[in-house]
PDB file of N, CA and C in Angstrom:
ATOM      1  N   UNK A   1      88.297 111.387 112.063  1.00  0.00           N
ATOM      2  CA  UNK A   1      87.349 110.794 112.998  1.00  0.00           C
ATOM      3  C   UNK A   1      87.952 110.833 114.409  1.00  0.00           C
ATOM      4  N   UNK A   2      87.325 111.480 115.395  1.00  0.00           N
ATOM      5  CA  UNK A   2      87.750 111.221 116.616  1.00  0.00           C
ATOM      6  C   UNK A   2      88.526 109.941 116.990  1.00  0.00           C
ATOM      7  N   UNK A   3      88.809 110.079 118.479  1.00  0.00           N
ATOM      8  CA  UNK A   3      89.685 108.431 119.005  1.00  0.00           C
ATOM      9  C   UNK A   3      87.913 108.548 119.823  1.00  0.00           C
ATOM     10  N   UNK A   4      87.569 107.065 119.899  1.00  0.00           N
ATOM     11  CA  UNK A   4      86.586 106.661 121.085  1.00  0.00           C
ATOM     12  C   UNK A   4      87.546 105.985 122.406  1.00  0.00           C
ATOM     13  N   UNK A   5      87.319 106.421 123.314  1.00  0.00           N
ATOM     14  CA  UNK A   5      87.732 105.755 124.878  1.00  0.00           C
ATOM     15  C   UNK A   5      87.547 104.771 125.321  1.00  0.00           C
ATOM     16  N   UNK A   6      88.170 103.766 125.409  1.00  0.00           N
ATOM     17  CA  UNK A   6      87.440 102.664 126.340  1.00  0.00           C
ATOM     18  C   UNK A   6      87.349 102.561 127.666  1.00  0.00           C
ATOM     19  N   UNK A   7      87.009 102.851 128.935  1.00  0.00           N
ATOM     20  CA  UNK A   7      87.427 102.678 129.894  1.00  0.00           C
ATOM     21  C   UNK A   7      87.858 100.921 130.892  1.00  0.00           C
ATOM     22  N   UNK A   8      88.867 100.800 130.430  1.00  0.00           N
ATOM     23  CA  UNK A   8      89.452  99.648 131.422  1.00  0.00           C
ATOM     24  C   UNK A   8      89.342  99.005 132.751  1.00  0.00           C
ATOM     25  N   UNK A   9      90.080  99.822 133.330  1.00  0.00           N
ATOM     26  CA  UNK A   9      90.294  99.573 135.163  1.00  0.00           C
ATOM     27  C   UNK A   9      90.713 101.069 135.706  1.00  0.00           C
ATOM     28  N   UNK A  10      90.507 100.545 136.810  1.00  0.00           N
ATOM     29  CA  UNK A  10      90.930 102.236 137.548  1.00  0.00           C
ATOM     30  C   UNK A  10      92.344 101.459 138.001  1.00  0.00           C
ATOM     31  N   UNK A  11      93.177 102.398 138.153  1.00  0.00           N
ATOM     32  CA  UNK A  11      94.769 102.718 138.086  1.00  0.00           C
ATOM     33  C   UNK A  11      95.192 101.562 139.198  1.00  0.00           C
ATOM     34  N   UNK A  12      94.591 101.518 140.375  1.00  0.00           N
ATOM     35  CA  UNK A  12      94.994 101.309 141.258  1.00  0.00           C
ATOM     36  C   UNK A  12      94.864  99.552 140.997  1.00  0.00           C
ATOM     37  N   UNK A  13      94.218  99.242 140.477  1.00  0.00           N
ATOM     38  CA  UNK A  13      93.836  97.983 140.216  1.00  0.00           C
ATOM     39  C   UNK A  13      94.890  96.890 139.789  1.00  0.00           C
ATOM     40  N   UNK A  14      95.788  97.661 138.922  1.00  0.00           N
ATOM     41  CA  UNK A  14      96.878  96.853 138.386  1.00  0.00           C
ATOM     42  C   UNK A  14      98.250  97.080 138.869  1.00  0.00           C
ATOM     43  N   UNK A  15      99.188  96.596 138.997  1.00  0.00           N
ATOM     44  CA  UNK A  15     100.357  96.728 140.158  1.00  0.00           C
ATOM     45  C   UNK A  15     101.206  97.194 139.265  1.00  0.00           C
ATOM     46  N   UNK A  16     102.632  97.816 139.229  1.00  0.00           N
ATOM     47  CA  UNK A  16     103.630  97.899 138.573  1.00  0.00           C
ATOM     48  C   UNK A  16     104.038  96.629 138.442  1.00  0.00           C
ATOM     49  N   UNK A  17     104.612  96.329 137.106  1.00  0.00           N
ATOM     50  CA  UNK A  17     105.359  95.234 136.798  1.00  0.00           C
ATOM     51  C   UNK A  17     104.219  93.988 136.089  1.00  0.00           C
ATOM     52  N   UNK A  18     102.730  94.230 136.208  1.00  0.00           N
ATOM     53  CA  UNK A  18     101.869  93.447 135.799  1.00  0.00           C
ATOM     54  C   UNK A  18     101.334  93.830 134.672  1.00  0.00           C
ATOM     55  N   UNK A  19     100.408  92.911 133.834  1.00  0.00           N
ATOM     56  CA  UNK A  19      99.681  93.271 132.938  1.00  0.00           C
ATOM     57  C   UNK A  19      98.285  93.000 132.834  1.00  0.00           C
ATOM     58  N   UNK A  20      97.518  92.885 131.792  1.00  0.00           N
ATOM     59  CA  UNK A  20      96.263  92.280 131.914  1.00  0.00           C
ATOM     60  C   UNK A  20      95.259  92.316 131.354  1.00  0.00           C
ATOM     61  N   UNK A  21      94.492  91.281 130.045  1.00  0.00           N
ATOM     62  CA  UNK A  21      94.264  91.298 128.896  1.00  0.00           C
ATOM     63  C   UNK A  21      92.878  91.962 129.318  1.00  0.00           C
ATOM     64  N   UNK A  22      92.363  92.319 128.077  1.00  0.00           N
ATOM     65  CA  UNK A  22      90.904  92.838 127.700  1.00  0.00           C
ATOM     66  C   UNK A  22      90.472  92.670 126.505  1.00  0.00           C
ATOM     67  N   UNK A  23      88.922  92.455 125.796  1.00  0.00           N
ATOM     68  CA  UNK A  23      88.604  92.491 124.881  1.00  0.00           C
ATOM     69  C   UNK A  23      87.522  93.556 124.779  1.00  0.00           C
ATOM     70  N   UNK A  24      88.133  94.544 123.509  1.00  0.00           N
ATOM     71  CA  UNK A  24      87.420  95.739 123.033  1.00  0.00           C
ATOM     72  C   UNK A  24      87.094  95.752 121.659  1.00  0.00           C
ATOM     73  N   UNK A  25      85.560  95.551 121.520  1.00  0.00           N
ATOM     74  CA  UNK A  25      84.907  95.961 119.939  1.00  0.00           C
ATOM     75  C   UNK A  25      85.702  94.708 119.153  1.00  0.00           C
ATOM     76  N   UNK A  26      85.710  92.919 119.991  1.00  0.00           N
ATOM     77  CA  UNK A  26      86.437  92.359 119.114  1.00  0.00           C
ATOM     78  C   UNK A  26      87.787  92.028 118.958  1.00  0.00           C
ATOM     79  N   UNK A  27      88.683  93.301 119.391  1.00  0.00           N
ATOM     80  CA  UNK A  27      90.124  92.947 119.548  1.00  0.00           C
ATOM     81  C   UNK A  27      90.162  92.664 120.663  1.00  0.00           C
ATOM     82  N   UNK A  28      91.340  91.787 120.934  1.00  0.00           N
ATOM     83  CA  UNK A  28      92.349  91.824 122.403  1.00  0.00           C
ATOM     84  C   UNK A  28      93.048  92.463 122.303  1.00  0.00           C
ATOM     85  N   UNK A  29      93.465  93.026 123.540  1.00  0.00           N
ATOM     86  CA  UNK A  29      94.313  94.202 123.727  1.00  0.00           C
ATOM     87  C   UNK A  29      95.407  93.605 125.193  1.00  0.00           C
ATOM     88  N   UNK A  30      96.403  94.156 125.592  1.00  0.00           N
ATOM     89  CA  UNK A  30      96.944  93.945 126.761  1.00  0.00           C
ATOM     90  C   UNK A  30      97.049  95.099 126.749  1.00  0.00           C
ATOM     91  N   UNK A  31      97.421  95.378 128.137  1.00  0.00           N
ATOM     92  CA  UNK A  31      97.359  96.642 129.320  1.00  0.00           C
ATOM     93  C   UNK A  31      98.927  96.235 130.217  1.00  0.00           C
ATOM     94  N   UNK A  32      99.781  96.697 129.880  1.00  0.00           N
ATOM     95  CA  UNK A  32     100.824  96.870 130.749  1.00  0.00           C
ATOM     96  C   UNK A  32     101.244  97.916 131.660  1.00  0.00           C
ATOM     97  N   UNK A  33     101.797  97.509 132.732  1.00  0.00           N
ATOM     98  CA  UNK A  33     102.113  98.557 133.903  1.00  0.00           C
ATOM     99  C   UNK A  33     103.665  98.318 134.286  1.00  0.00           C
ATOM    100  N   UNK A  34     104.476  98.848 133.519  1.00  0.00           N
ATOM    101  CA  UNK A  34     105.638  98.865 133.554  1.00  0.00           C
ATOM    102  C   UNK A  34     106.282  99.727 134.220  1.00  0.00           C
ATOM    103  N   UNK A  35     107.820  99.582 134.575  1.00  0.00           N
ATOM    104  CA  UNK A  35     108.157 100.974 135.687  1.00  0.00           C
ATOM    105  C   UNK A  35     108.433 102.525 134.452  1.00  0.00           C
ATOM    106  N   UNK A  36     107.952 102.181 132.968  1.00  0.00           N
ATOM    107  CA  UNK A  36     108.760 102.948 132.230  1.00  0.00           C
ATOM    108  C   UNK A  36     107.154 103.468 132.136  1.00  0.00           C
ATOM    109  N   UNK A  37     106.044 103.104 132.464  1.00  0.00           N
ATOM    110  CA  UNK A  37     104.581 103.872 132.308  1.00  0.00           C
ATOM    111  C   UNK A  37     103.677 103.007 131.837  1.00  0.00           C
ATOM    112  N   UNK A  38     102.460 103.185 131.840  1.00  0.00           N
ATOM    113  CA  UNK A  38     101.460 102.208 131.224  1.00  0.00           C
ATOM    114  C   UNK A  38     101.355 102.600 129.875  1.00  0.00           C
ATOM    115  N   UNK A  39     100.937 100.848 128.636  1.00  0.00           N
ATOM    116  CA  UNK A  39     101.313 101.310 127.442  1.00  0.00           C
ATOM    117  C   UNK A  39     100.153  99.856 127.522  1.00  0.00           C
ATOM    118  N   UNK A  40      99.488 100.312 126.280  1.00  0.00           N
ATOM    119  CA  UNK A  40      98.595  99.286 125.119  1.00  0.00           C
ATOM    120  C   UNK A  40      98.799  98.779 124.329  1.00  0.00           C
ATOM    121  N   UNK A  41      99.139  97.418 123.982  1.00  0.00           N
ATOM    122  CA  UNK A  41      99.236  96.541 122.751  1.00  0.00           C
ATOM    123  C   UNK A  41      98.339  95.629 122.328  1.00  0.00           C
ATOM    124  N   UNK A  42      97.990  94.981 121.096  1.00  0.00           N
ATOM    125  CA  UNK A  42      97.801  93.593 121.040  1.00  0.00           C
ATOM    126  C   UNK A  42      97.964  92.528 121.710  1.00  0.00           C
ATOM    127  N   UNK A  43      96.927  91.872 122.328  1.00  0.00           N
ATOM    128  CA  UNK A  43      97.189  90.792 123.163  1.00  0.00           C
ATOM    129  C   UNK A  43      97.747  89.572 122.399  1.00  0.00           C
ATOM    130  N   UNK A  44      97.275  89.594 120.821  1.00  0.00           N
ATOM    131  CA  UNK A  44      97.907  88.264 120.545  1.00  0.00           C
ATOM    132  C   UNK A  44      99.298  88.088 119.546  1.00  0.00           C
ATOM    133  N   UNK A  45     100.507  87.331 119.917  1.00  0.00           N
ATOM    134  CA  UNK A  45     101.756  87.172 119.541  1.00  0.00           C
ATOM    135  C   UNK A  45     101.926  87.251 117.619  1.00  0.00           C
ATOM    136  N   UNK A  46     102.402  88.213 117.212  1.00  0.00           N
ATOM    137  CA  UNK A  46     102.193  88.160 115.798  1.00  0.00           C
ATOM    138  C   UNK A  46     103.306  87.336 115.209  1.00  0.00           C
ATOM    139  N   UNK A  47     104.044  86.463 115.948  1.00  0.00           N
ATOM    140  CA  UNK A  47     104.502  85.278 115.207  1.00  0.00           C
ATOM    141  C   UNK A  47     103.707  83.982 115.319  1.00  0.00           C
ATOM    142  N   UNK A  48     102.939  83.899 116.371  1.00  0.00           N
ATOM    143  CA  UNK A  48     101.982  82.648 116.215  1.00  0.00           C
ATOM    144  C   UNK A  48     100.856  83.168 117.459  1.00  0.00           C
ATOM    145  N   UNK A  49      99.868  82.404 117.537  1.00  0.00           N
ATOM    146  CA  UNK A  49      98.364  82.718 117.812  1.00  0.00           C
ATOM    147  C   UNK A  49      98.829  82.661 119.520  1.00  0.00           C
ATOM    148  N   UNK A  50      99.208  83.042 120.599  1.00  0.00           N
ATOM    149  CA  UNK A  50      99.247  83.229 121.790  1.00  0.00           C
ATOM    150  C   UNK A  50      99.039  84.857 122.275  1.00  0.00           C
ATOM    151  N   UNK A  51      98.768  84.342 123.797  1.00  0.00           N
ATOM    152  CA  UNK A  51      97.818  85.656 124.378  1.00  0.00           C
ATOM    153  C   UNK A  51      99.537  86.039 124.865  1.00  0.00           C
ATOM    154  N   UNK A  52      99.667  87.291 124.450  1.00  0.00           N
ATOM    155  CA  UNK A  52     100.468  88.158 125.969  1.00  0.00           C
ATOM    156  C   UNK A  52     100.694  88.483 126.972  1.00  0.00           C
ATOM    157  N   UNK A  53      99.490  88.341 127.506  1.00  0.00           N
ATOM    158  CA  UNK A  53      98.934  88.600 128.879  1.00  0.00           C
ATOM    159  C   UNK A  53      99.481  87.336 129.845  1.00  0.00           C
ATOM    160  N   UNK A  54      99.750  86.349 128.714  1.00  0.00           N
ATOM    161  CA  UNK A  54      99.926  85.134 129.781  1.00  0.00           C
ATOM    162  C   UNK A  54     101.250  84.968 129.900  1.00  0.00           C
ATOM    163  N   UNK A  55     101.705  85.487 129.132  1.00  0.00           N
ATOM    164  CA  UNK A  55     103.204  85.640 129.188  1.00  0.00           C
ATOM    165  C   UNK A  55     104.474  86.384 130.243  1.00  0.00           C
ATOM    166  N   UNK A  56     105.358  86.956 130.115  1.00  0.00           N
ATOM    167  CA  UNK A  56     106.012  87.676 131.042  1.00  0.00           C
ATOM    168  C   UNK A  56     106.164  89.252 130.674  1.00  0.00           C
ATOM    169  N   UNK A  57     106.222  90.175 131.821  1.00  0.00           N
ATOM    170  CA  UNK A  57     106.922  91.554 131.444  1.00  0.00           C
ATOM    171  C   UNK A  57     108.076  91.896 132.201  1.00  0.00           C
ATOM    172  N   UNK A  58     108.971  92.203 131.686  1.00  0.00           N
ATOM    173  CA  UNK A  58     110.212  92.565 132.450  1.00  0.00           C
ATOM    174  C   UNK A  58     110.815  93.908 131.946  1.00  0.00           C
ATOM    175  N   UNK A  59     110.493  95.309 132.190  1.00  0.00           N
ATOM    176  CA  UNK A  59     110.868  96.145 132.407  1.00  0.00           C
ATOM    177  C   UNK A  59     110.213  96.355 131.377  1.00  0.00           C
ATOM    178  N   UNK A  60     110.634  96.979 130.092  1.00  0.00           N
ATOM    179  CA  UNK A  60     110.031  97.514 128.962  1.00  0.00           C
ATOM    180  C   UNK A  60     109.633  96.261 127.975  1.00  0.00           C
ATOM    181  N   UNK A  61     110.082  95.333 128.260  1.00  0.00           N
ATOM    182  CA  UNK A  61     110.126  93.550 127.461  1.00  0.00           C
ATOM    183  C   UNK A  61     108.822  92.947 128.032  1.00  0.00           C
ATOM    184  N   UNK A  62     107.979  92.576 126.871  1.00  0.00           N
ATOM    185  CA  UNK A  62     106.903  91.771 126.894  1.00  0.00           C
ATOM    186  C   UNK A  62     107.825  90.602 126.386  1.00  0.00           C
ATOM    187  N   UNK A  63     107.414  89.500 126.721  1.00  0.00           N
ATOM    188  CA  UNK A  63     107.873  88.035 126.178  1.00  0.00           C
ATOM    189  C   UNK A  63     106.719  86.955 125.982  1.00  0.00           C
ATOM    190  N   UNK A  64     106.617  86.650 125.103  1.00  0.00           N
ATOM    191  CA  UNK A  64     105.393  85.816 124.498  1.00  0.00           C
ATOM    192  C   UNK A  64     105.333  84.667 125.393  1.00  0.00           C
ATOM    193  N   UNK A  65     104.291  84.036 125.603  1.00  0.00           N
ATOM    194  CA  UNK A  65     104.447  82.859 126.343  1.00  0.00           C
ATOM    195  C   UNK A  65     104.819  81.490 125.620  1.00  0.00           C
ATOM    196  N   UNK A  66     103.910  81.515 123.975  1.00  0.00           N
ATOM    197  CA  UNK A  66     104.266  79.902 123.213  1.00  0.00           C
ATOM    198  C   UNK A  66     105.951  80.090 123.041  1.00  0.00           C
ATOM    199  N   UNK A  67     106.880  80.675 122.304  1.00  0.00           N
ATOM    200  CA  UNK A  67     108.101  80.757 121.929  1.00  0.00           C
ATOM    201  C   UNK A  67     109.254  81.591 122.333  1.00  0.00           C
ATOM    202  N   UNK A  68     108.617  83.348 123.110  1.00  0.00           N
ATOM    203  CA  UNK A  68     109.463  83.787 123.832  1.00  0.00           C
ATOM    204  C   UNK A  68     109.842  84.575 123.133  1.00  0.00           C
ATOM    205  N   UNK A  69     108.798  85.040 122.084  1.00  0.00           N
ATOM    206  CA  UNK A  69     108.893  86.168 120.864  1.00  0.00           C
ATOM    207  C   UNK A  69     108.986  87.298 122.246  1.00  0.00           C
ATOM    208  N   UNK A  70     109.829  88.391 121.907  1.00  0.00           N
ATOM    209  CA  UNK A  70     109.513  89.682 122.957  1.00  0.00           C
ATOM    210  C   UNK A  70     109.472  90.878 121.967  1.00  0.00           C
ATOM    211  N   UNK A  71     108.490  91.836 122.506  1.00  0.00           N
ATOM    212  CA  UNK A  71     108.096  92.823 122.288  1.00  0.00           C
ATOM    213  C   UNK A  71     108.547  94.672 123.375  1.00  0.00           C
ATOM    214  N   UNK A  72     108.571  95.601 122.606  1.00  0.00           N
ATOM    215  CA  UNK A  72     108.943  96.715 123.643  1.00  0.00           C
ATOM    216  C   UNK A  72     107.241  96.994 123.750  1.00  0.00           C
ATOM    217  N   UNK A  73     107.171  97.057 124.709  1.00  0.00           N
ATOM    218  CA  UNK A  73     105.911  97.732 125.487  1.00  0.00           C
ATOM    219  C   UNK A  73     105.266  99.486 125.002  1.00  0.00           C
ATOM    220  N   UNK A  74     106.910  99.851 124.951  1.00  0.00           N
ATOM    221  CA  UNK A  74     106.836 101.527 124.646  1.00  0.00           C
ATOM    222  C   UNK A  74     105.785 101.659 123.194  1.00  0.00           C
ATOM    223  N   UNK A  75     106.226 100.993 122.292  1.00  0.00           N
ATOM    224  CA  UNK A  75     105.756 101.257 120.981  1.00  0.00           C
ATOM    225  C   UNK A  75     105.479  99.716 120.019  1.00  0.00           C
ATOM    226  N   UNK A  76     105.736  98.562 120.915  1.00  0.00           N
ATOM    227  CA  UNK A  76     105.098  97.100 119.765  1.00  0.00           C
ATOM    228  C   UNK A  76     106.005  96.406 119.359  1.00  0.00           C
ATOM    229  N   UNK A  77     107.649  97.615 119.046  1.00  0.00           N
ATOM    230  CA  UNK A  77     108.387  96.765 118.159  1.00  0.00           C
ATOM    231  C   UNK A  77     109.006  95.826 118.328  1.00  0.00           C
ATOM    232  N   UNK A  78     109.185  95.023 117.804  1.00  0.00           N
ATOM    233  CA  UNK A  78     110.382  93.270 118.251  1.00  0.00           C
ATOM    234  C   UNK A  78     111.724  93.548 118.635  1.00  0.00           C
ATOM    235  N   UNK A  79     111.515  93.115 119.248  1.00  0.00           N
ATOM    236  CA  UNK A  79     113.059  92.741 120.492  1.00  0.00           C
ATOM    237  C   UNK A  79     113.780  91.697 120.650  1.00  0.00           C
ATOM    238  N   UNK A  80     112.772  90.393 120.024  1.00  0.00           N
ATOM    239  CA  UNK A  80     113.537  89.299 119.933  1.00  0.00           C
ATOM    240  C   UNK A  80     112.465  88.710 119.238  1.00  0.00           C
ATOM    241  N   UNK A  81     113.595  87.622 118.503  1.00  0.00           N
ATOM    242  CA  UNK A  81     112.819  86.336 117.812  1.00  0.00           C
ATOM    243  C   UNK A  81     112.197  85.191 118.608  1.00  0.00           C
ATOM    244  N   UNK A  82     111.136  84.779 117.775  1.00  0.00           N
ATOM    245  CA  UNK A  82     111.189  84.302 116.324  1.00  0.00           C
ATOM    246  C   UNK A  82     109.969  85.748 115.711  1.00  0.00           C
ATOM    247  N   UNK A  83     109.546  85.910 116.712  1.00  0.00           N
ATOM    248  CA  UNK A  83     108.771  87.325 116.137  1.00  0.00           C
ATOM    249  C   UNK A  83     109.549  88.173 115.126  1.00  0.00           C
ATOM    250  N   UNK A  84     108.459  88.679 113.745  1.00  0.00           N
ATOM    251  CA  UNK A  84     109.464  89.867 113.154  1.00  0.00           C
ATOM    252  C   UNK A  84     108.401  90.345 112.454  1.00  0.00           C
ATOM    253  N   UNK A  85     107.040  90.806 113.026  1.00  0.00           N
ATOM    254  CA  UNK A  85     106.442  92.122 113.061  1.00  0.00           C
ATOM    255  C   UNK A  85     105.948  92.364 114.296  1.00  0.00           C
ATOM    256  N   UNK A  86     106.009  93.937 114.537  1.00  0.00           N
ATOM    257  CA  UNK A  86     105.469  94.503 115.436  1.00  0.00           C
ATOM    258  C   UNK A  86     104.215  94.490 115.779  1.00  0.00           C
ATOM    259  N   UNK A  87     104.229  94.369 117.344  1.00  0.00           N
ATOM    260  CA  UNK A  87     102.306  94.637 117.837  1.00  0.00           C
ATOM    261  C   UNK A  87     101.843  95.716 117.397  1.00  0.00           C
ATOM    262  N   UNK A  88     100.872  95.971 116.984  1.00  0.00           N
ATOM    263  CA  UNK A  88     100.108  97.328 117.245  1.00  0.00           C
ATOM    264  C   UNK A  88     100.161  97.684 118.856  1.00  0.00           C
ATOM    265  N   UNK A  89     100.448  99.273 118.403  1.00  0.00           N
ATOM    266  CA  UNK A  89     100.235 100.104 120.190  1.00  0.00           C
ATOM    267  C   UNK A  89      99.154 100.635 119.873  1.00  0.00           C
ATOM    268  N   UNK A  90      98.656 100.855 120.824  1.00  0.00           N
ATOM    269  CA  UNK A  90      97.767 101.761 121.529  1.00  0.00           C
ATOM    270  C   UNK A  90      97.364 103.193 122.260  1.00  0.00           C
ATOM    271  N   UNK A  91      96.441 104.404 121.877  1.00  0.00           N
ATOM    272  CA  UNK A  91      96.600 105.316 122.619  1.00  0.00           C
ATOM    273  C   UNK A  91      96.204 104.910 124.507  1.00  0.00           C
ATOM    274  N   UNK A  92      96.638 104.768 125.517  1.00  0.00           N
ATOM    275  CA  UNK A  92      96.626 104.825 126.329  1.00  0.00           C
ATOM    276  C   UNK A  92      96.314 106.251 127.488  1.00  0.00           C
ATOM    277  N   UNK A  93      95.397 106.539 127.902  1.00  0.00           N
ATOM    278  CA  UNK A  93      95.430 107.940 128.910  1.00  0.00           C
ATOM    279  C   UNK A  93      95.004 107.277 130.475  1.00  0.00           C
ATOM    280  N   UNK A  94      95.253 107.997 131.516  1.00  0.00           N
ATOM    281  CA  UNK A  94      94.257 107.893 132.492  1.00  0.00           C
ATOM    282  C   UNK A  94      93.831 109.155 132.984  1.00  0.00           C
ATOM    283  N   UNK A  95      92.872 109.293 133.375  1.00  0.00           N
ATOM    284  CA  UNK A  95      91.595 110.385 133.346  1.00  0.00           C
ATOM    285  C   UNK A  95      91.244 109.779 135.042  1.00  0.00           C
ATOM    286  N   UNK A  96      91.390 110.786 135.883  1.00  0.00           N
ATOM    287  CA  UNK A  96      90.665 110.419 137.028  1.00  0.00           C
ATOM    288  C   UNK A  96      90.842 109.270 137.876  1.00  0.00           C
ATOM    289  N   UNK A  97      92.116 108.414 137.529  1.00  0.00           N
ATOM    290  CA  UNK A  97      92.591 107.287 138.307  1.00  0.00           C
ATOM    291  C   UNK A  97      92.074 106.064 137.370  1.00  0.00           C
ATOM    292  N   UNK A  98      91.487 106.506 136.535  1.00  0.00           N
ATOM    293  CA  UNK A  98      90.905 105.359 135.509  1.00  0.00           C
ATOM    294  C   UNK A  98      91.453 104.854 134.145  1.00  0.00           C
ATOM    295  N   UNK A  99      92.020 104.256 133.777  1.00  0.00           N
ATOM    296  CA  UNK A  99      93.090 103.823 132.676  1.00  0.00           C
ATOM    297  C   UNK A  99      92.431 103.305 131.687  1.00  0.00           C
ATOM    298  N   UNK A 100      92.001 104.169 130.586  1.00  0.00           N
ATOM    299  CA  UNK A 100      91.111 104.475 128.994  1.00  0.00           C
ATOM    300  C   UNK A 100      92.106 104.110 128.159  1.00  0.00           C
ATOM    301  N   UNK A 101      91.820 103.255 126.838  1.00  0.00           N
ATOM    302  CA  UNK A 101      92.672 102.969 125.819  1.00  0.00           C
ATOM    303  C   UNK A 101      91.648 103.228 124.582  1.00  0.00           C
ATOM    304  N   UNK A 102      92.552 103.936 123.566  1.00  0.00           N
ATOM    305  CA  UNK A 102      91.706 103.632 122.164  1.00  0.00           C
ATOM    306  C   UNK A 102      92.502 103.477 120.996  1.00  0.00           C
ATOM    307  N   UNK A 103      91.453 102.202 120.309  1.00  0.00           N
ATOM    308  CA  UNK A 103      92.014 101.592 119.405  1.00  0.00           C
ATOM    309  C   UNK A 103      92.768 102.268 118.511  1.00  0.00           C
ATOM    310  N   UNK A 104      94.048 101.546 117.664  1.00  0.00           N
ATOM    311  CA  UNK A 104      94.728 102.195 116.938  1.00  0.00           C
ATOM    312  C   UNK A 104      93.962 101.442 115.527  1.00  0.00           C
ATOM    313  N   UNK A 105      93.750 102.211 114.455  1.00  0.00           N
ATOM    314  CA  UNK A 105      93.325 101.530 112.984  1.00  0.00           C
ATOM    315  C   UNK A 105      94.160 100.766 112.085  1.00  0.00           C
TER     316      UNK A 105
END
């Protein structure tokens, strides 16, 4: 089955070093803009029910906001506790200055 596109924000919209949640078809998703590239995850903390988005990013390190679970941006996986499964990533493209994500299954 094909990937479907979502279109997000256009590029310019989000700063390096920021992030910034969305809801697609149901999921939350975060949108990071890191200096290592823009990357798609799960917005919510898979050690307990918090958004990501509200949390911190520091270089390739997402850090949860309830406990300070951190995540790599690149690909989901845990970086620190109390977290110990990975976010789902995301295909991420931008097309035309416009920053498209589609869901991973």
């Amino acid at each position: 089955m094909p990937e479907t596109w979502h279109r997000l924000l256009a590029e310019s919209e989000l700063a390096e070093g920021a992030m910034k949640g969305f809801e697609i078809d149901g999921r939350e998703i975060v949108v990071c803009h890191s200096r290592e590239g823009w990357y798609a995850l799960d917005n919510i903390c898979s050690h307990a029910y918090a958004r990501m988005c509200e949390g911190r990013l520091r270089g390739a390190r997402l850090i949860c906001p309830l406990h300070g679970a951190s995540f790599d941006v690149r690909n989901g996986s845990v970086l620190g506790a109390p977290a110990n499964a990975p976010l789902a990533s995301h295909s991420l493209r931008i097309v035309n200055g416009q920053v498209e994500v589609a869901l991973a299954v």
